[in-house]
N, C-alpha and C. Protein backbone atom coordinates (compact mmCIF):
# COMPACT_ATOMS: atom_id res chain seq x y z
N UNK A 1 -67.85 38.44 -42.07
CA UNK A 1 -66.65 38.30 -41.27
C UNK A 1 -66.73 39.15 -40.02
N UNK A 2 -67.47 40.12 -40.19
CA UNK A 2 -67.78 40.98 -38.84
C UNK A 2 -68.71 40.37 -37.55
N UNK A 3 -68.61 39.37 -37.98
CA UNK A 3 -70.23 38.81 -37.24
C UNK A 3 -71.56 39.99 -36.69
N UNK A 4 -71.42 40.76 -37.71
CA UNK A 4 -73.01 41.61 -37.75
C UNK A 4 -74.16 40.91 -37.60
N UNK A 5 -75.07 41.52 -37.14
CA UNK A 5 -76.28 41.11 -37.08
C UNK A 5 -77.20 41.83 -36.80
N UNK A 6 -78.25 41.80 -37.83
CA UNK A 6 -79.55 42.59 -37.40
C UNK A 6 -80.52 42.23 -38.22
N UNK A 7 -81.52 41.83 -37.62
CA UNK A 7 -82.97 41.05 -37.90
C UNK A 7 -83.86 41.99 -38.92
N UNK A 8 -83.54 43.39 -38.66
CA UNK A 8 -84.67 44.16 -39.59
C UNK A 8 -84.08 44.13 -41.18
N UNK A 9 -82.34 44.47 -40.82
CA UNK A 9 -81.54 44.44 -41.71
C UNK A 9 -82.22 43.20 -43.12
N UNK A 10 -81.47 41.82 -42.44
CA UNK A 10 -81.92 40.91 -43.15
C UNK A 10 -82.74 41.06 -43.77
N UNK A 11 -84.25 41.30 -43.15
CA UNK A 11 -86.00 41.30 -43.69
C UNK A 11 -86.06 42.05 -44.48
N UNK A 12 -85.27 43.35 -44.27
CA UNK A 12 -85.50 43.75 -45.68
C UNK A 12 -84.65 43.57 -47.15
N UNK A 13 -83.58 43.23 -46.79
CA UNK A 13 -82.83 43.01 -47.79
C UNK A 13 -83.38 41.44 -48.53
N UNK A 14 -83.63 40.74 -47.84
CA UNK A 14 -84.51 39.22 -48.25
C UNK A 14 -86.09 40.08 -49.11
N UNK A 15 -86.46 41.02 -48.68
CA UNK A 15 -87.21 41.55 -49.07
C UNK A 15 -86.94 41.98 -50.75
N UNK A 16 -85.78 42.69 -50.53
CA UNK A 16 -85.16 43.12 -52.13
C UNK A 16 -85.30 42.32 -52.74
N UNK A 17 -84.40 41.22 -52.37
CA UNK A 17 -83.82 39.73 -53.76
C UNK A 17 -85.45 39.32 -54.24
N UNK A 18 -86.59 39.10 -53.29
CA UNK A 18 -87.95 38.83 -53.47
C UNK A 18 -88.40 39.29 -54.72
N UNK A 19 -87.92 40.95 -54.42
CA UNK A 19 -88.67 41.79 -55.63
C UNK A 19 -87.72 42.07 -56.72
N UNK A 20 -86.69 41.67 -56.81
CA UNK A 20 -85.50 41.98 -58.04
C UNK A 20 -85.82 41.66 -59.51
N UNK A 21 -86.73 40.33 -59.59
CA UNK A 21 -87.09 39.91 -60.67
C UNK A 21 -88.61 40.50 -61.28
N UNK A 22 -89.36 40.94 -60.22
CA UNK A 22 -90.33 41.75 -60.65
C UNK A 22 -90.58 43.21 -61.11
N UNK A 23 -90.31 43.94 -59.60
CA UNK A 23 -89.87 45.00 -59.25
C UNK A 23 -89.16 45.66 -58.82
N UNK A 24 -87.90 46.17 -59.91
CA UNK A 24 -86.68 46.50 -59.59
C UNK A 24 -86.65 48.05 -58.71
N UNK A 25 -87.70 48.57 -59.70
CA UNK A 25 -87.89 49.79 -58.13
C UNK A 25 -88.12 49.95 -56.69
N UNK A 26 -88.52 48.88 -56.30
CA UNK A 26 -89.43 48.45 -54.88
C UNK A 26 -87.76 47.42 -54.45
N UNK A 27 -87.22 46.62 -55.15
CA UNK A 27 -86.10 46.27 -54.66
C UNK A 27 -85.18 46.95 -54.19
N UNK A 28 -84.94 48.01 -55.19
CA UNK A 28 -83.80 49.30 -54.92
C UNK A 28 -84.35 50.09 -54.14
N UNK A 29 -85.24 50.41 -53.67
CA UNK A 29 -85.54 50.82 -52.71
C UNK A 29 -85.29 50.46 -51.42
N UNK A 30 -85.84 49.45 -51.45
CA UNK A 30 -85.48 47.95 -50.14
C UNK A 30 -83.76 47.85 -49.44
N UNK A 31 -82.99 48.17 -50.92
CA UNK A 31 -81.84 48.19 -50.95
C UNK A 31 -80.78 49.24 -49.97
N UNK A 32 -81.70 50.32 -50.31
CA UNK A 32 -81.37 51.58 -50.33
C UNK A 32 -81.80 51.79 -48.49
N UNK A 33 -82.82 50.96 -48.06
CA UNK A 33 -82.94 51.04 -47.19
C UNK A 33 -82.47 50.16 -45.71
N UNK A 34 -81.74 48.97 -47.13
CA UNK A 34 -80.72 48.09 -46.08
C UNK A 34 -79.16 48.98 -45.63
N UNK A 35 -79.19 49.97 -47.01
CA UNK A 35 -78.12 50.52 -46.70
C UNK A 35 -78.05 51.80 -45.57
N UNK A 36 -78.91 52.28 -45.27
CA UNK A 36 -78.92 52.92 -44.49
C UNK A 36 -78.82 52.64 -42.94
N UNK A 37 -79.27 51.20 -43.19
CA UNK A 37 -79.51 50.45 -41.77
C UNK A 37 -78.13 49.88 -41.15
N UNK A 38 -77.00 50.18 -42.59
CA UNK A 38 -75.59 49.60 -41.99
C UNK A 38 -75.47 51.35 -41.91
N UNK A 39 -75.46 51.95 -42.53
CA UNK A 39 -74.73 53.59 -41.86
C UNK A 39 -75.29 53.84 -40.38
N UNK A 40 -76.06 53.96 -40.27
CA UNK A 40 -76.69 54.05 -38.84
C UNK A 40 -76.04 52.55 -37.70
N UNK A 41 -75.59 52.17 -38.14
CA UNK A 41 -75.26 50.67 -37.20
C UNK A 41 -73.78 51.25 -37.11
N UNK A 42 -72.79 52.12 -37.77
CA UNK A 42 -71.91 51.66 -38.14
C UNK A 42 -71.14 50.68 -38.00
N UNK A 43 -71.53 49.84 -38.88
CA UNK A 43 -70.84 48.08 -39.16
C UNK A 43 -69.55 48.24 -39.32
N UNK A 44 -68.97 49.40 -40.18
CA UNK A 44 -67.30 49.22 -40.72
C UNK A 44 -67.42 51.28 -39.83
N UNK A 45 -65.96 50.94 -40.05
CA UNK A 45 -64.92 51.81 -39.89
C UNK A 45 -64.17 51.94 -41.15
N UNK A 46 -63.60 53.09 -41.79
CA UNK A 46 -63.10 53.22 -42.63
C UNK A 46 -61.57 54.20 -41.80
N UNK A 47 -60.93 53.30 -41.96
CA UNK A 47 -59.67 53.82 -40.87
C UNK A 47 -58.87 54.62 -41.05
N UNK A 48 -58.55 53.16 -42.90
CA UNK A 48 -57.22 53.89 -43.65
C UNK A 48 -57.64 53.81 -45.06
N UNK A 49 -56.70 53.77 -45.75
CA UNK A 49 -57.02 53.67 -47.30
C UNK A 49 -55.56 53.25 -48.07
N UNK A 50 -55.05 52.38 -47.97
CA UNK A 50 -54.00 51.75 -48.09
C UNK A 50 -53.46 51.57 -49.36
N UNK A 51 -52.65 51.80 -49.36
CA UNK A 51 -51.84 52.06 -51.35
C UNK A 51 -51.32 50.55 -51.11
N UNK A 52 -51.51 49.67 -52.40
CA UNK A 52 -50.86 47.91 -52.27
C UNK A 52 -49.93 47.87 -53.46
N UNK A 53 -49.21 47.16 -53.08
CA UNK A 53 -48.07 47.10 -54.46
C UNK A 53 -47.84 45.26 -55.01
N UNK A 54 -48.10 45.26 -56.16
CA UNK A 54 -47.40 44.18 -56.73
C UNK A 54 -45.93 44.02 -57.44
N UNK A 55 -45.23 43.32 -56.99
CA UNK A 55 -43.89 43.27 -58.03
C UNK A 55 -44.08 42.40 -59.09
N UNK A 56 -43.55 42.31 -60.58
CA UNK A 56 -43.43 42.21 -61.37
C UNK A 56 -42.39 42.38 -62.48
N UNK A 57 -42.12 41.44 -63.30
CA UNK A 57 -41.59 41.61 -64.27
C UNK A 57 -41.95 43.03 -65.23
N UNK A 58 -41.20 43.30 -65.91
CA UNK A 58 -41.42 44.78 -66.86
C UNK A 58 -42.42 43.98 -68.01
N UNK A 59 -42.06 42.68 -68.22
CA UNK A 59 -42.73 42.10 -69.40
C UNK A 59 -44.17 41.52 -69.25
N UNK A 60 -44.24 41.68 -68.28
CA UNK A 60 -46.20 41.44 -67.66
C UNK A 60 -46.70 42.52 -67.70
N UNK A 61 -47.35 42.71 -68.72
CA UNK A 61 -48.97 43.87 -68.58
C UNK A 61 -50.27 43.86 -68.06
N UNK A 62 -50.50 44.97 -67.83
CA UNK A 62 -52.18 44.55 -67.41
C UNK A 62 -52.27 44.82 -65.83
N UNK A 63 -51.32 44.63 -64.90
CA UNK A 63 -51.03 44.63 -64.05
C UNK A 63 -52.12 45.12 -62.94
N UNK A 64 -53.29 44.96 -62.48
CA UNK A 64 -53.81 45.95 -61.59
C UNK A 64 -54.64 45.23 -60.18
N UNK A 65 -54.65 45.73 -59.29
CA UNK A 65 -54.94 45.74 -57.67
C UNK A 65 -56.08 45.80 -57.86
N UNK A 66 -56.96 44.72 -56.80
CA UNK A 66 -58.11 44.84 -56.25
C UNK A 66 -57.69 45.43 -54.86
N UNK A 67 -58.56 46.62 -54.82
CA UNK A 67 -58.45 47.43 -53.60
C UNK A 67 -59.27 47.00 -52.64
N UNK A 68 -60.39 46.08 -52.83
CA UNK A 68 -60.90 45.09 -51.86
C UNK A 68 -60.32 44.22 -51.39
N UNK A 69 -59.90 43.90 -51.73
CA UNK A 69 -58.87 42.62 -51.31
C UNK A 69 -57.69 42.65 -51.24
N UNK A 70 -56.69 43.68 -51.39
CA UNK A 70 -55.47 43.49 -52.12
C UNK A 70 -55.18 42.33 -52.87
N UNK A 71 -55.64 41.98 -54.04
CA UNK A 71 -55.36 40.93 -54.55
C UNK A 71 -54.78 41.10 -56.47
N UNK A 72 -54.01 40.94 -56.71
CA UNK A 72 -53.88 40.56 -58.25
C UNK A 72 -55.10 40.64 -59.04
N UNK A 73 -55.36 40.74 -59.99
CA UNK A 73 -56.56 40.53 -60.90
C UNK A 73 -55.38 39.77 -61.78
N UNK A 74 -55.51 38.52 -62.07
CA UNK A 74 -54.54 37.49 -63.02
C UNK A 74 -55.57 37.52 -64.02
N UNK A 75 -56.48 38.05 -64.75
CA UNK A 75 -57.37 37.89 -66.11
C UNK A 75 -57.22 38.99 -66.60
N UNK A 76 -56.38 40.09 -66.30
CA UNK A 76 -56.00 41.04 -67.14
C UNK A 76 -54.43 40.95 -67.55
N UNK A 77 -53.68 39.71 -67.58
CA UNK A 77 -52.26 39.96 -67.37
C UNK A 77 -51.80 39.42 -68.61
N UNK A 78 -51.22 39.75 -69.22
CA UNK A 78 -50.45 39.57 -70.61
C UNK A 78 -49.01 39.98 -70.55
N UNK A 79 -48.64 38.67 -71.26
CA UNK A 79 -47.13 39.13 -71.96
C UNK A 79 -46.55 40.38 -73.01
């Protein structure tokens, strides 16, 4: 959604998924080194950290927030 882009980025992360089924060390590595390639880019901003609220009945349990998304999790919800 950011429209990021970076060519080394990709190569290596295409690199990981390559080695995931073989060599999970050499993947996580790969990984480890895509991630560094977004800290150094900085891709995101971390601005805020936003508290989300759902309303609800008292008689619905389970109740809990995806903090990625603000979204419901409806597979934990019980009567």
């Amino acid at each position: 959604m950011s429209n990021y882009a970076n060519p080394m980025y990709d190569k290596v992360v295409n690199e990981g998924v390559a080695l995931e089924a073989t060599d999970k060390a050499a993947a996580t590595a790969k990984y480890a080194i895509a991630q560094q390639i977004l800290i150094d880019d900085a891709v995101a901003i971390f601005v805020a950290d936003l508290n989300g609220r759902a309303i609800h009945r008292k008689s619905i349990k389970g109740v809990k927030l995806n903090p990625a998304y603000d979204a419901v999790m409806f597979y934990t919800l019980t009567r």
